[in-house]
N, C-alpha and C. Protein backbone atom coordinates (compact mmCIF):
# COMPACT_ATOMS: atom_id res chain seq x y z
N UNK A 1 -10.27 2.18 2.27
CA UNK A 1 -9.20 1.62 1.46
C UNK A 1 -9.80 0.60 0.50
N UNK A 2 -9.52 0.77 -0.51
CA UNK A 2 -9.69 0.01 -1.63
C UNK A 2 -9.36 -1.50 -1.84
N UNK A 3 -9.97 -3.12 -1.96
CA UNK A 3 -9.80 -3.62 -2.03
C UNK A 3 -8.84 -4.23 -3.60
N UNK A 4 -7.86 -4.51 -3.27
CA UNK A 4 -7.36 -5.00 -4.53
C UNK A 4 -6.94 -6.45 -4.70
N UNK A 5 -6.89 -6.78 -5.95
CA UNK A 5 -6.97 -8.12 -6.28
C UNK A 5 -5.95 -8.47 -7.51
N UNK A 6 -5.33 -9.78 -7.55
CA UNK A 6 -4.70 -9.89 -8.75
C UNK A 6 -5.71 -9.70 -10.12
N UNK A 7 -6.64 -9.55 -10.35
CA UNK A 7 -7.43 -9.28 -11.20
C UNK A 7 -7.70 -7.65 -11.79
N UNK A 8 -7.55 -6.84 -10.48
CA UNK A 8 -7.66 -5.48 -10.81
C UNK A 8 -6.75 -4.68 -10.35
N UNK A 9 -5.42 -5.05 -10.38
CA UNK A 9 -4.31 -4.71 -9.72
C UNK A 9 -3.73 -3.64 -11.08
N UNK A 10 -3.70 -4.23 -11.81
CA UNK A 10 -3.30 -3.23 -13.33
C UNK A 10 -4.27 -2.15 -13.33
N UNK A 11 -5.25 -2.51 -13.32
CA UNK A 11 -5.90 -1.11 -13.89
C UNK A 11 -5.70 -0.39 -12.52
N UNK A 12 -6.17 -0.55 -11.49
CA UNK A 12 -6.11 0.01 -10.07
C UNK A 12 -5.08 0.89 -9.41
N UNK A 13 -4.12 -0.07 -9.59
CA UNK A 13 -2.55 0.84 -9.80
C UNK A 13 -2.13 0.90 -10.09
N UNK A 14 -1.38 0.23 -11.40
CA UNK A 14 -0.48 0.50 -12.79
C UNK A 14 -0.83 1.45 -13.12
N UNK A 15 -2.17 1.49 -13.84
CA UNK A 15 -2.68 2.60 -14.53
C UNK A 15 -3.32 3.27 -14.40
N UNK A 16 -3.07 4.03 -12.73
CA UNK A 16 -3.72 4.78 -12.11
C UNK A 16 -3.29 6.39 -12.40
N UNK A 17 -4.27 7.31 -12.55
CA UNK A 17 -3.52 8.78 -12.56
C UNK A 17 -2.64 9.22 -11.69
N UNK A 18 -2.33 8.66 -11.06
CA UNK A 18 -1.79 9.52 -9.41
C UNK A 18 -1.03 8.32 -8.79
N UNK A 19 -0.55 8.69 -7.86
CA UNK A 19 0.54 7.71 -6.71
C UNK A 19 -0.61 6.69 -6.08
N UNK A 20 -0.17 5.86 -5.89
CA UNK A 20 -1.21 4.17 -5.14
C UNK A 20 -0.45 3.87 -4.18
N UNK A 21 -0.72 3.88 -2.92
CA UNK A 21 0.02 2.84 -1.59
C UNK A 21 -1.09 1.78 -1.64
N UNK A 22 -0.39 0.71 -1.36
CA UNK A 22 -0.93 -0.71 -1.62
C UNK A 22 0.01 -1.28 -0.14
N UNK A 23 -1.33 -1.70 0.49
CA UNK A 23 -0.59 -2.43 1.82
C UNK A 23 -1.11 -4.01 1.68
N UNK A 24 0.43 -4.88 1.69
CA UNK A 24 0.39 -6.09 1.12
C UNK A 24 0.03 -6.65 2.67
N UNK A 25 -1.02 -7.39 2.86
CA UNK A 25 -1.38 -7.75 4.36
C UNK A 25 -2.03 -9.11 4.21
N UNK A 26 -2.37 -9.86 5.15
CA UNK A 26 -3.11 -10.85 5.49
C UNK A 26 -4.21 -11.29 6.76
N UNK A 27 -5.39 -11.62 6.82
CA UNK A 27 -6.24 -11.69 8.17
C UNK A 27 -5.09 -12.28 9.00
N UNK A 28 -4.51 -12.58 9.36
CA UNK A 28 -3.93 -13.66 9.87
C UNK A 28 -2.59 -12.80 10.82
N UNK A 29 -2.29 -12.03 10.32
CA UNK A 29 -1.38 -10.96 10.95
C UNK A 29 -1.58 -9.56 11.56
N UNK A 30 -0.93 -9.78 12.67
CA UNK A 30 -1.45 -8.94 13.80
C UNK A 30 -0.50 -7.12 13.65
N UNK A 31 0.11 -7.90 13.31
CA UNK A 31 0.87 -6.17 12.47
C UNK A 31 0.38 -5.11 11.58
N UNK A 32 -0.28 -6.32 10.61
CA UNK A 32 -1.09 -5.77 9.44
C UNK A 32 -2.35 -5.27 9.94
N UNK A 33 -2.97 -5.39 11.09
CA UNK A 33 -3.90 -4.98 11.53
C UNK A 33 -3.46 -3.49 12.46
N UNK A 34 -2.23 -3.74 13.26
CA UNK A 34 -2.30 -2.45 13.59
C UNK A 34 -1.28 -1.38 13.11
N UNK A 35 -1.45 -1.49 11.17
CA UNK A 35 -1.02 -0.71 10.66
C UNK A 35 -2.01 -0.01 9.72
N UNK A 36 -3.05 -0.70 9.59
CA UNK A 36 -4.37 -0.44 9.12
C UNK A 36 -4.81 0.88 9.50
N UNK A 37 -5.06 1.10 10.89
CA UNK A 37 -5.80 2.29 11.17
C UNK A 37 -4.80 3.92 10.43
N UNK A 38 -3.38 3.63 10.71
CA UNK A 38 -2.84 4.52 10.50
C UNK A 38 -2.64 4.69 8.86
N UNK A 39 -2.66 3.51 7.99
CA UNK A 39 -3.13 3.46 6.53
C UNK A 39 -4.80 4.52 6.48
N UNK A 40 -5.73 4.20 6.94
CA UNK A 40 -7.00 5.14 6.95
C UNK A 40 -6.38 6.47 7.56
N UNK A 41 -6.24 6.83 8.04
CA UNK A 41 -5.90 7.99 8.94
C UNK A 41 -5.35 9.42 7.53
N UNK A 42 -4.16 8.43 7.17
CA UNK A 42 -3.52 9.10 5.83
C UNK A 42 -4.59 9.02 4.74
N UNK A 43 -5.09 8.33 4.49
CA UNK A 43 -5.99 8.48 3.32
C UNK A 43 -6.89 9.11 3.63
N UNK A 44 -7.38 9.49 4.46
CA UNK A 44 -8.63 10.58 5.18
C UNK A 44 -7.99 12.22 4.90
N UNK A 45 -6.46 11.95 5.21
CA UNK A 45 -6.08 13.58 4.88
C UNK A 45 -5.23 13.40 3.45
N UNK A 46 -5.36 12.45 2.98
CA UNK A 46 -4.51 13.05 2.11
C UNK A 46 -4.69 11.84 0.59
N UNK A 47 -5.94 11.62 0.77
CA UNK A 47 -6.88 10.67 -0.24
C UNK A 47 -6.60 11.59 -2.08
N UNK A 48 -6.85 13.18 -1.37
CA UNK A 48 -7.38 13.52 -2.78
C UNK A 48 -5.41 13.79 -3.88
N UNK A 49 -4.48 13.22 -3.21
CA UNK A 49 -3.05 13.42 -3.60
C UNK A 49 -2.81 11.54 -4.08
N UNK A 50 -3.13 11.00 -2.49
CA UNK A 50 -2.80 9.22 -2.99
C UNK A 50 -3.74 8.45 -2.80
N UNK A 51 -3.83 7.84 -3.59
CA UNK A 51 -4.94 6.42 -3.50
C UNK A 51 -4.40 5.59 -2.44
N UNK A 52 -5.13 4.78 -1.69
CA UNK A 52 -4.65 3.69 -0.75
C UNK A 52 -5.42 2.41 -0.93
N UNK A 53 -5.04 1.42 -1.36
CA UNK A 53 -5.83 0.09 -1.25
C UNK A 53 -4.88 -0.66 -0.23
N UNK A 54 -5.27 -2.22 -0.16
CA UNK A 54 -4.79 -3.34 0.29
C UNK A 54 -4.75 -4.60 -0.66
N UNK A 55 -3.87 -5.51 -0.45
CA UNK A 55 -4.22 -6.50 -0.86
C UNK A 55 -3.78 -7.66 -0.45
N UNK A 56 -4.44 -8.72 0.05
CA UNK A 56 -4.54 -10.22 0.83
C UNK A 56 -3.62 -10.91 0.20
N UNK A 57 -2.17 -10.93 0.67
CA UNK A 57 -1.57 -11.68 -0.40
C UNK A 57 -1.89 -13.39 -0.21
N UNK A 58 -2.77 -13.87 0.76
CA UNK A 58 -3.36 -14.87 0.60
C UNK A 58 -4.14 -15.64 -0.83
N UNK A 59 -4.54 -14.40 -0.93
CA UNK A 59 -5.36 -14.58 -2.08
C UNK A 59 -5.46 -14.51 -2.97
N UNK A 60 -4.01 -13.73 -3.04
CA UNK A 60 -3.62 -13.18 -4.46
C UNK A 60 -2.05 -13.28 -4.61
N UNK A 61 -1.57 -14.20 -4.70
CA UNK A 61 -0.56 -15.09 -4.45
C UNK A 61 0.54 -14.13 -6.08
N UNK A 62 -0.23 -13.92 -6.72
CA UNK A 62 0.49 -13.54 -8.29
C UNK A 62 1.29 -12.10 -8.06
N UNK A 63 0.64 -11.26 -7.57
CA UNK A 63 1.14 -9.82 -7.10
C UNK A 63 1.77 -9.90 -6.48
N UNK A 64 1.69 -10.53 -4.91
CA UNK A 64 2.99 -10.71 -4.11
C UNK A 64 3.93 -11.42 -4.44
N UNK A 65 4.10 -12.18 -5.05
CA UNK A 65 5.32 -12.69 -5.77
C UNK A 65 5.98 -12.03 -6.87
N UNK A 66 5.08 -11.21 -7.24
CA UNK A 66 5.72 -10.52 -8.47
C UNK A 66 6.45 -8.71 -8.01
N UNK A 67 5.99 -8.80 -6.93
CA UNK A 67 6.50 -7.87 -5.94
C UNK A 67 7.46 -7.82 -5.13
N UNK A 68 8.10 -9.23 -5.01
CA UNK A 68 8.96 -9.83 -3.63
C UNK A 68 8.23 -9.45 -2.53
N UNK A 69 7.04 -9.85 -2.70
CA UNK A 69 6.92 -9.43 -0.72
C UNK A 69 7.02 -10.36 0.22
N UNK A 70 8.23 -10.63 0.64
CA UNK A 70 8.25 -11.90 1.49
C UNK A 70 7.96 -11.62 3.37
N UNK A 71 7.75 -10.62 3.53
CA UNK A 71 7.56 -10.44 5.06
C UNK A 71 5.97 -9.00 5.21
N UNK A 72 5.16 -9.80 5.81
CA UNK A 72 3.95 -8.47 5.91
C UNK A 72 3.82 -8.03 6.99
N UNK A 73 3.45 -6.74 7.35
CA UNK A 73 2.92 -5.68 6.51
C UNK A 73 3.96 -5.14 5.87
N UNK A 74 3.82 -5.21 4.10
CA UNK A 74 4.79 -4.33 3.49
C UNK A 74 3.90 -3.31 2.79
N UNK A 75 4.44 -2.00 2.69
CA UNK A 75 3.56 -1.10 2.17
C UNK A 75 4.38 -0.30 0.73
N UNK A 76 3.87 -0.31 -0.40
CA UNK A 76 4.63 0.00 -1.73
C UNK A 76 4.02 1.13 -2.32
N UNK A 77 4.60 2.21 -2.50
CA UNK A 77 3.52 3.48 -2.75
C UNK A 77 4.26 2.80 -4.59
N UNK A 78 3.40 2.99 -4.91
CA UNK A 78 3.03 3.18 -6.89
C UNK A 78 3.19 4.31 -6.87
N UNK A 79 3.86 4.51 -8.81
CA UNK A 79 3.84 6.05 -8.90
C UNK A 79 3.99 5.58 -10.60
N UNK A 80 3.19 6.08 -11.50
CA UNK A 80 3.47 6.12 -13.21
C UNK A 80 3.48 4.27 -13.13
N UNK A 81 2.94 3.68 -12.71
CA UNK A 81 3.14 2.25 -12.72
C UNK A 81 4.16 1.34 -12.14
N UNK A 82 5.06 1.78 -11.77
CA UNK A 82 5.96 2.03 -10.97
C UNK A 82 6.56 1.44 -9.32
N UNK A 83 6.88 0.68 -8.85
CA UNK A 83 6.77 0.94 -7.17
C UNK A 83 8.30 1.75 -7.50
N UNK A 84 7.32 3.01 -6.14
CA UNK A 84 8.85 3.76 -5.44
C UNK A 84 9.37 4.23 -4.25
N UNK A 85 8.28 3.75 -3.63
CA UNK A 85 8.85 3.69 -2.21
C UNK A 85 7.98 2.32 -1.24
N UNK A 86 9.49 1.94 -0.28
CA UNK A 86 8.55 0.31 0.43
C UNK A 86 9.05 0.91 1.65
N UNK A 87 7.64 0.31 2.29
CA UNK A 87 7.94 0.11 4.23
C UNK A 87 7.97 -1.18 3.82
N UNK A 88 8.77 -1.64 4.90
CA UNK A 88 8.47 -2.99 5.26
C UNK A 88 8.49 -3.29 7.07
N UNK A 89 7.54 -3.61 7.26
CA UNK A 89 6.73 -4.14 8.88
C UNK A 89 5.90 -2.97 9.66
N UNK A 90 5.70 -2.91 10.82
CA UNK A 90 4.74 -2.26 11.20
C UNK A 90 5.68 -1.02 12.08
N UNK A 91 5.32 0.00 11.24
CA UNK A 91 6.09 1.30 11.70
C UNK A 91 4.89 2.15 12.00
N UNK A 92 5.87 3.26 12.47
CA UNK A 92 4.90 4.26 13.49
C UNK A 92 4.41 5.60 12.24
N UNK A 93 3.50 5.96 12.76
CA UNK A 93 3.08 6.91 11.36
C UNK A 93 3.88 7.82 10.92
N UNK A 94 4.54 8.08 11.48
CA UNK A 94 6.17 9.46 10.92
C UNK A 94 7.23 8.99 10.09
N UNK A 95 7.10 7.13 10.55
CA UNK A 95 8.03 6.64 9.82
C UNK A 95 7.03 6.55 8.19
N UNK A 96 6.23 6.44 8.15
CA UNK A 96 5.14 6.22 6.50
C UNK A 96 5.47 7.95 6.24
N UNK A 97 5.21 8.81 6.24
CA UNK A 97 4.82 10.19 6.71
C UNK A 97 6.21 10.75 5.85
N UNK A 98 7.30 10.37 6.16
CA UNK A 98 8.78 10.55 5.91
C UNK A 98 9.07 9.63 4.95
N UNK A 99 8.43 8.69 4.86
CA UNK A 99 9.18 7.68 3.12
C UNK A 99 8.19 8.25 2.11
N UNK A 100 6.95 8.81 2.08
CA UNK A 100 6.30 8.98 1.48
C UNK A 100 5.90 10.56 1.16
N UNK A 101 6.79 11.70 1.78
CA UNK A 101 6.56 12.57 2.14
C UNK A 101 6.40 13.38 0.80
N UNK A 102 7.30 13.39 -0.38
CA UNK A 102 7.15 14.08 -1.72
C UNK A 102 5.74 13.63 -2.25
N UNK A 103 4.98 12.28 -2.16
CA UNK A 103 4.33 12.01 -2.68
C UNK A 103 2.57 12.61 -1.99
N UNK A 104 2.69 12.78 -0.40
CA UNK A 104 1.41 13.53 0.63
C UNK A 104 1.47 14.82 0.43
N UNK A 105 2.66 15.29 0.24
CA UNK A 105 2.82 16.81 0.10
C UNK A 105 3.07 17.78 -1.11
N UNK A 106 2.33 17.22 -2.36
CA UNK A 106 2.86 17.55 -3.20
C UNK A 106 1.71 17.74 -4.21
């Protein structure tokens, strides 16, 4: 998964060719960690359809605010620059699988 940053957040996923899930997370949260593996898991099968990064909203304070992300792990698939679909907290992989399903299968 791709590290992202308020610095390369535009080009990365705004103006990305294809759909971007961006999982808004922090070291510090134990959710965001065990939503991680199942973030890799999907991008292993299904990388060459969606991009997957992360980004520390610790650290990058400008994106998550400009996002509303007030509770993490929130996960925002991008699409044409776009957000169009949100998880919000730590769900089981069928629940990602099913909000995101036009965009893995397509």
């Amino acid at each position: 998964m791709q590290e992202l940053t308020d610095a390369n957040f535009a080009q990365e996923v705004l103006e990305a060719d294809g759909p971007v899930v961006v999982d808004f997370w922090a070291p510090w949260c134990g959710p965001c960690r065990a939503v991680e593996p199942i973030f890799r898991e999907l991008e292993q099968e299904h990388g060459q359809r969606v991009k997957f990064g992360k980004l520390d909203i610790d650290q990058n304070l400008e994106t998550a605010a400009r996002y509303d992300v007030l509770s993490i792990p929130t996960a925002i698939l991008f699409d044409g620059g776009e957000p169009r679909e949100t998880v919000i907290g730590a769900r089981p992989r069928s629940h990602f699988e099913q909000a995101w399903a036009a965009y893995l299968t397509s």
